[in-house]
N, C-alpha and C. Protein backbone atom coordinates (compact mmCIF):
# COMPACT_ATOMS: atom_id res chain seq x y z
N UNK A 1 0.81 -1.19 0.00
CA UNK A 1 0.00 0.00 0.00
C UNK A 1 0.85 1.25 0.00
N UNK A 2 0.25 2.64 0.01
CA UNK A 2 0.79 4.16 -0.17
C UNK A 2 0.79 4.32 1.05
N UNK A 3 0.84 3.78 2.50
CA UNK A 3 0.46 4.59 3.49
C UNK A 3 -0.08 3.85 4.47
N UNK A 4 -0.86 4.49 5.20
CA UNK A 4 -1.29 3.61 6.42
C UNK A 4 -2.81 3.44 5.97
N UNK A 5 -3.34 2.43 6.50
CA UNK A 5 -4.78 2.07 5.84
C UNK A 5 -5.83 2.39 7.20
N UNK A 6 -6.79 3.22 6.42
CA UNK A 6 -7.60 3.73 7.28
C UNK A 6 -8.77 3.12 7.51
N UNK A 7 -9.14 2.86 8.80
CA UNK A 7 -10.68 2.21 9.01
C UNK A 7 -11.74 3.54 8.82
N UNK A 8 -12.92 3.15 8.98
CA UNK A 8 -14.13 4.17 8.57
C UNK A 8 -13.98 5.24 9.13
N UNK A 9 -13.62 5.11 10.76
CA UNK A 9 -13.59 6.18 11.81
C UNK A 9 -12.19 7.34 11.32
N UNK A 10 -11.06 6.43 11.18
CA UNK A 10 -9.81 7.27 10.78
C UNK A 10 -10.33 8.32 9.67
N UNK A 11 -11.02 7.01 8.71
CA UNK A 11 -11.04 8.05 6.88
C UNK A 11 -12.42 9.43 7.28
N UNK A 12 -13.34 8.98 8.36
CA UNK A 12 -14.14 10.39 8.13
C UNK A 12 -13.28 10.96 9.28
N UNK A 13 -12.58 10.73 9.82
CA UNK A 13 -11.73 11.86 10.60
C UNK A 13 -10.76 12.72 10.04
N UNK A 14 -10.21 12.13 9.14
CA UNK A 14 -9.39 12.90 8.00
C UNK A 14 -9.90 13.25 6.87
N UNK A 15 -10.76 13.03 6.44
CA UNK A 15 -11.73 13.60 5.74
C UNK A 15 -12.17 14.81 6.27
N UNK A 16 -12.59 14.99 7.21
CA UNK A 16 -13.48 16.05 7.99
C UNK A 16 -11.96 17.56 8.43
N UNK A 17 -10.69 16.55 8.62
CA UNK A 17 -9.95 17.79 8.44
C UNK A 17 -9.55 18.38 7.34
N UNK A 18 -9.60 17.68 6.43
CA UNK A 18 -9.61 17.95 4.80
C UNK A 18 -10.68 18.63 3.99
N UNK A 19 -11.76 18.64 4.80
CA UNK A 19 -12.91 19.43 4.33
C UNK A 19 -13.50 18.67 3.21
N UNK A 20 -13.24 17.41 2.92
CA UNK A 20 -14.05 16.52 2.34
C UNK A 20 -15.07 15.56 2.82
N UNK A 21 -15.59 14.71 1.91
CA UNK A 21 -16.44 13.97 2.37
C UNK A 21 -15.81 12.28 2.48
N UNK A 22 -15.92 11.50 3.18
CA UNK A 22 -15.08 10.25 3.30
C UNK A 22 -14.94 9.91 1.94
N UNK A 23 -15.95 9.88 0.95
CA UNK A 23 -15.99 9.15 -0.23
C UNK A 23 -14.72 9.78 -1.29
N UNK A 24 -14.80 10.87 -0.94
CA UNK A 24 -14.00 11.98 -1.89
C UNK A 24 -12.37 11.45 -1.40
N UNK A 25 -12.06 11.32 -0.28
CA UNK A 25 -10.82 10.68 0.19
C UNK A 25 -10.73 9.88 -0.24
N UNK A 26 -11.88 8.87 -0.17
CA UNK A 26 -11.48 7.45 -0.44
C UNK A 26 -10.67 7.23 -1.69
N UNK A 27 -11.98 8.07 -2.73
CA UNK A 27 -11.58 7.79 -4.32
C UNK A 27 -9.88 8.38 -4.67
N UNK A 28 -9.28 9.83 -3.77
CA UNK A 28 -8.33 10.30 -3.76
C UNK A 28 -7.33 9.12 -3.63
N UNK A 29 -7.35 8.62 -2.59
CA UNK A 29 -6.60 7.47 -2.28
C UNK A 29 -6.47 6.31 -3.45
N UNK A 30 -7.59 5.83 -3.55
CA UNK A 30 -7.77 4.62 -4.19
C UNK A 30 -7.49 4.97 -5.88
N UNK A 31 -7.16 6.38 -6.12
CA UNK A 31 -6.14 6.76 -7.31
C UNK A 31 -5.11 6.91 -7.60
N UNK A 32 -4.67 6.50 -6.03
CA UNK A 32 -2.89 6.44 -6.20
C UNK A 32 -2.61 7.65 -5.43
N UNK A 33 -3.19 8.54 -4.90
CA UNK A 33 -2.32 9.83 -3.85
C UNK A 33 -1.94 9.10 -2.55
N UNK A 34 -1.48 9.78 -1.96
CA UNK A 34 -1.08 9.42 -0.22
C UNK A 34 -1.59 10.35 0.83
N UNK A 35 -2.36 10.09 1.74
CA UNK A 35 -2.58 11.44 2.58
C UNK A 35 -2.22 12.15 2.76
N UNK A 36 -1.03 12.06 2.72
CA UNK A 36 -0.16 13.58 2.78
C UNK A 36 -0.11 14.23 1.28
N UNK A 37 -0.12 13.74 0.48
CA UNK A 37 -0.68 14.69 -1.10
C UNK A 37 -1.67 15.13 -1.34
N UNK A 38 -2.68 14.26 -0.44
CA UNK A 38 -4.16 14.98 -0.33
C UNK A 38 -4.33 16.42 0.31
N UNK A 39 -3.42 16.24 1.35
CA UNK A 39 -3.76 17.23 2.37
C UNK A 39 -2.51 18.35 2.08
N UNK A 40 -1.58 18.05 1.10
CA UNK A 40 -0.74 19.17 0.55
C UNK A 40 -1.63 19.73 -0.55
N UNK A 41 -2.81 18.90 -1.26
CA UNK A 41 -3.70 19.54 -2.43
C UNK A 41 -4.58 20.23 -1.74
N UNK A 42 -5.16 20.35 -0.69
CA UNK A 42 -6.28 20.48 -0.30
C UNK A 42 -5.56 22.01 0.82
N UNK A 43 -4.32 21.87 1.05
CA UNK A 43 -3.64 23.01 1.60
C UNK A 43 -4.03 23.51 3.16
N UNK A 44 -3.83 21.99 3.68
CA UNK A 44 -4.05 21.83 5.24
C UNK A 44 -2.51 20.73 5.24
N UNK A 45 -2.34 21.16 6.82
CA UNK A 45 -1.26 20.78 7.53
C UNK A 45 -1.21 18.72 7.54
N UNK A 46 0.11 18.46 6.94
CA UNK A 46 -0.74 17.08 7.49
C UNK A 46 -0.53 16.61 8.56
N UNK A 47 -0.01 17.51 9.58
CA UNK A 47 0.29 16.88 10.99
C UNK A 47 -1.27 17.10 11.49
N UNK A 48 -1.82 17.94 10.93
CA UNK A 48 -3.26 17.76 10.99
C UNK A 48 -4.34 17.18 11.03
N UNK A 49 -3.87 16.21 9.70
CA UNK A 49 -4.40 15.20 9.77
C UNK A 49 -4.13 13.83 10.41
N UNK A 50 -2.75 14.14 10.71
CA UNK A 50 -2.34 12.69 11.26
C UNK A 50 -2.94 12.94 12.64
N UNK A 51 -2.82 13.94 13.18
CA UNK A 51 -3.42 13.73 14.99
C UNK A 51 -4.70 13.49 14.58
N UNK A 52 -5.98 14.07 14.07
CA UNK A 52 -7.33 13.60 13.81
C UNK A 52 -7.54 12.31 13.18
N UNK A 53 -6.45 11.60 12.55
CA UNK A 53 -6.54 9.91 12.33
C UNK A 53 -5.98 9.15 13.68
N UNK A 54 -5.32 9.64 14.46
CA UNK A 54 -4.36 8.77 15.53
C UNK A 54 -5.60 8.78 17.04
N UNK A 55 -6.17 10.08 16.83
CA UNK A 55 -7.33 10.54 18.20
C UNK A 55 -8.62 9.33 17.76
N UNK A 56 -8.98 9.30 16.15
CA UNK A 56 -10.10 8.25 15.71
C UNK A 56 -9.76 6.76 15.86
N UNK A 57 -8.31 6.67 15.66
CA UNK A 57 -7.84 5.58 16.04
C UNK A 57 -8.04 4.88 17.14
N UNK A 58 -7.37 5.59 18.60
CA UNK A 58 -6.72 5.54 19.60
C UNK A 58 -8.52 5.15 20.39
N UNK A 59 -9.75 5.99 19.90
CA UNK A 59 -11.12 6.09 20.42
C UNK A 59 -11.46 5.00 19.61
N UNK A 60 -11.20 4.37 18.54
CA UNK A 60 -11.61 2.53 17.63
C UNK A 60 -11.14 1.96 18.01
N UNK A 61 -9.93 1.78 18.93
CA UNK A 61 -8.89 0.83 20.09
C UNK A 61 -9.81 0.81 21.47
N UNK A 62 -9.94 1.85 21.74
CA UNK A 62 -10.84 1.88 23.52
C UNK A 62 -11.70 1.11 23.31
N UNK A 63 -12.43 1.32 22.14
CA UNK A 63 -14.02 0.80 21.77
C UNK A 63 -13.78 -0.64 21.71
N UNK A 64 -12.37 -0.73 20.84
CA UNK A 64 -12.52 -2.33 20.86
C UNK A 64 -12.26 -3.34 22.14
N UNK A 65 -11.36 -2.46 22.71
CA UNK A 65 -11.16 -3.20 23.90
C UNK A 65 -12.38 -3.33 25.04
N UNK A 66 -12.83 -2.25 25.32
CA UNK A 66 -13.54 -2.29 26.28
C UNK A 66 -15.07 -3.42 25.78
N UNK A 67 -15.37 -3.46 24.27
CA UNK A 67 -16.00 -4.50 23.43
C UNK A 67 -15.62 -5.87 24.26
N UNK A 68 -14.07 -6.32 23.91
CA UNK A 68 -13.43 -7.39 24.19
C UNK A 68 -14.04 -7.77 26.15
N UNK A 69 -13.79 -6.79 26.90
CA UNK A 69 -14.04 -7.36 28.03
C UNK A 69 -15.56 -7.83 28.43
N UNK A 70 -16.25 -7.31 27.59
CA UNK A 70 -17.61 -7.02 27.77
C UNK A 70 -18.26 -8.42 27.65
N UNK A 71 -17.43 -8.51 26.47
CA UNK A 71 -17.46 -10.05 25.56
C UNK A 71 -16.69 -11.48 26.21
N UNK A 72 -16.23 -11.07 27.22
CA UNK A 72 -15.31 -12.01 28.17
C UNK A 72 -14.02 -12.12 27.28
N UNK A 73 -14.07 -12.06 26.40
CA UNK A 73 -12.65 -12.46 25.49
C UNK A 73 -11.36 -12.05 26.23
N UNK A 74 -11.08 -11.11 27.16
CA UNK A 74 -10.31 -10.56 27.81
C UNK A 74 -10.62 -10.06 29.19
N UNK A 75 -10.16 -9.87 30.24
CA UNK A 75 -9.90 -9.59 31.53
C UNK A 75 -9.74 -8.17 31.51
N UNK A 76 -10.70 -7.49 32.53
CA UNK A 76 -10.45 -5.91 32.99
C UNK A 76 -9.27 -5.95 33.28
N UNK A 77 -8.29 -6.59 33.47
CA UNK A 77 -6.60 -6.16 33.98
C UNK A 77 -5.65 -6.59 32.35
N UNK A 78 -6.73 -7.49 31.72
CA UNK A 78 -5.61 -7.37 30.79
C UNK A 78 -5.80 -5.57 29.68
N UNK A 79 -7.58 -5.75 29.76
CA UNK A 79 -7.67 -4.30 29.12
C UNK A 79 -7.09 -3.28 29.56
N UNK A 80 -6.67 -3.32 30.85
CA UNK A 80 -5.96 -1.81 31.89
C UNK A 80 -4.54 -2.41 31.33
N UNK A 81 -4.14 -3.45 31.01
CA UNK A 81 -2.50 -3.33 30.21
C UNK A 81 -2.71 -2.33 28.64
N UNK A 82 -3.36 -3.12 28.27
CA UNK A 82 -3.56 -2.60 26.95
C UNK A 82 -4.13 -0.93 26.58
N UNK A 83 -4.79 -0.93 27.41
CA UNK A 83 -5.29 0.79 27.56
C UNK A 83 -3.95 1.60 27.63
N UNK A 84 -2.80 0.95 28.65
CA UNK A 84 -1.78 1.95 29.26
C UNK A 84 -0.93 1.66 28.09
N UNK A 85 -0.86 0.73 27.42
CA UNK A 85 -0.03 0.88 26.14
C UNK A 85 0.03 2.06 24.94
N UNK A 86 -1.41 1.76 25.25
CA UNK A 86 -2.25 2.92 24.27
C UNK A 86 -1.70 4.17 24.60
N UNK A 87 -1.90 4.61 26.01
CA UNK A 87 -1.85 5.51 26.62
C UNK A 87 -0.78 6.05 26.32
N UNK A 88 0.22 5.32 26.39
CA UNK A 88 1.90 5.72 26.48
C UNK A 88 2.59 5.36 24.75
N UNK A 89 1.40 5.21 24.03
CA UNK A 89 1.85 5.42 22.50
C UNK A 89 2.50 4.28 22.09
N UNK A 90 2.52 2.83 23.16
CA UNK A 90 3.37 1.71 22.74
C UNK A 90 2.21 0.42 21.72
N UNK A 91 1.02 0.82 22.19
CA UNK A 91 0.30 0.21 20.79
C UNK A 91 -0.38 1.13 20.08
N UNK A 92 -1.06 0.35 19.11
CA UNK A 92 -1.97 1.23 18.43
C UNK A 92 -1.43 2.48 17.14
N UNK A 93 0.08 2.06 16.91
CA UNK A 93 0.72 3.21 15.89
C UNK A 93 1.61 2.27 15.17
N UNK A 94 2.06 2.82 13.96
CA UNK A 94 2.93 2.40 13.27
C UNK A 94 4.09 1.50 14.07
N UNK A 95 4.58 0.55 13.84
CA UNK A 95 5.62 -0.30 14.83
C UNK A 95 5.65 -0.39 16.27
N UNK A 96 4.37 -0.20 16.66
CA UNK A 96 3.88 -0.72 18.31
C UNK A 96 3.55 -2.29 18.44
N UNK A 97 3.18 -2.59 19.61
CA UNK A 97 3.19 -4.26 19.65
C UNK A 97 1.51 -3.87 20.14
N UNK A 98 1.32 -5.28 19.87
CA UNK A 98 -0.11 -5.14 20.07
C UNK A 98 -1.06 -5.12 18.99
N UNK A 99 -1.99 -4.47 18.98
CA UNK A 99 -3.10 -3.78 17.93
C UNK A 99 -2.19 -3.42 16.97
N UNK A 100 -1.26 -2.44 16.99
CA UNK A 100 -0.37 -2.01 16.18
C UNK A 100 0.61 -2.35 14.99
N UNK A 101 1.14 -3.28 15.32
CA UNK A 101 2.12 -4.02 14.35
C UNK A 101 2.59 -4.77 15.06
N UNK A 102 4.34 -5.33 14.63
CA UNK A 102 4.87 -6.46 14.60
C UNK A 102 5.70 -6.22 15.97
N UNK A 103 6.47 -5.41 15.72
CA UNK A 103 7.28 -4.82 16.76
C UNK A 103 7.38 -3.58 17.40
N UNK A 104 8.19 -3.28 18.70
CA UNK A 104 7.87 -2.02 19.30
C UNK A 104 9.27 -1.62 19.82
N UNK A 105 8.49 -1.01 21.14
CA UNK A 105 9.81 -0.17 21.76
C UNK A 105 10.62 -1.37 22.43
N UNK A 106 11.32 -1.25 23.23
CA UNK A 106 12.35 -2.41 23.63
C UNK A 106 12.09 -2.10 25.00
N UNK A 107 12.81 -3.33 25.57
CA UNK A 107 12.00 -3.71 27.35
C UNK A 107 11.89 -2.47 28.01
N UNK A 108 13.02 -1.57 28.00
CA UNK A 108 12.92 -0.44 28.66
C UNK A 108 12.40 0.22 28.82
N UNK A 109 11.29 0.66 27.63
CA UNK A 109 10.49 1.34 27.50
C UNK A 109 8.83 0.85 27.21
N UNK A 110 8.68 -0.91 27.68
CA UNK A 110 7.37 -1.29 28.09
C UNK A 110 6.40 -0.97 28.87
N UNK A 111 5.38 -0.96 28.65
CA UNK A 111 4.49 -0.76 29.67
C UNK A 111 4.90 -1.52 31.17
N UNK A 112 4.82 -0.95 32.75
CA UNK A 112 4.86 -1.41 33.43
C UNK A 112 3.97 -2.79 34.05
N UNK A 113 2.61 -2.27 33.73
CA UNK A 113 1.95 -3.37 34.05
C UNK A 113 1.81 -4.42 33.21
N UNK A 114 2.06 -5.59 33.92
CA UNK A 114 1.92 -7.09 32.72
C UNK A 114 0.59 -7.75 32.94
N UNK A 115 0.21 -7.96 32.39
CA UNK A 115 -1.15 -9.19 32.68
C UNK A 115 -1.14 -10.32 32.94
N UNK A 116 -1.55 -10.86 33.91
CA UNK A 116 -1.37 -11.93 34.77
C UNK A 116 -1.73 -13.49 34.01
N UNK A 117 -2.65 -13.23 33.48
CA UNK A 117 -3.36 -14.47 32.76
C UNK A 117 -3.64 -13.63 31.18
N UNK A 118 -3.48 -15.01 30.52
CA UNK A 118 -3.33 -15.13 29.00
C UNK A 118 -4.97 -15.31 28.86
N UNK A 119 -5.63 -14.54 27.70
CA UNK A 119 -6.77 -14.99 27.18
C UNK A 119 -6.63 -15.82 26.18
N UNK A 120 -7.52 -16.46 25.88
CA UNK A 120 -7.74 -17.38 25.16
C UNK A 120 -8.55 -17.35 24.14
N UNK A 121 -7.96 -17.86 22.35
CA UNK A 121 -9.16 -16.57 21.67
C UNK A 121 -10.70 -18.14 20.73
């Protein structure tokens, strides 16, 4: 792909700082631009857009998690790991562990709290 791939919530969040409509992004995209060419055409900041995709993000992560416990799939202590990951920018972004990708920051800079018990999926 050109970029990072956006779920519904991200694309009308960057959309909406772009002053478009999701669909109008979409098709932008799906013609070969990159968000950041969109938002250099459209003559908004794209750090602009990246915090209004990372805030839609970071609120489609809470949702999912707090989903997950609801659903038993996971433990209120494993979601309070995963929240503080979030929190501290170690999931949920480009090369975070977790939700995020493959790999992350290194021990030093892990989240403190570990989760006691493994879910089971």
């Amino acid at each position: 792909g050109r970029g990072p791939r956006l779920g519904t919530a991200e694309l009308e969040a960057a959309a909406k700082v772009l002053n478009m409509t999701p669909d109008e992004l979409a098709a932008a995209l799906e013609g070969g631009k990159t968000l950041e060419q969109v938002a250099e055409d459209a003559g908004v900041d794209f750090a602009d857009v990246q915090e209004a995709v990372q805030a839609a993000h970071a609120t489609e992560m809470r949702t999912r998690i707090q989903q997950a416990v609801e659903d038993g799939t996971i433990t209120q202590e494993n979601a309070d790991w995963l929240l503080e990951g979030l929190d501290k920018g170690f999931i949920g972004v480009p090369g975070g562990f977790g939700f995020g990708g493959p790999h992350g920051p290194g021990p030093d800079q892990a989240p403190t709290a570990q989760p006691t018990q493994q879910s089971t999926q």
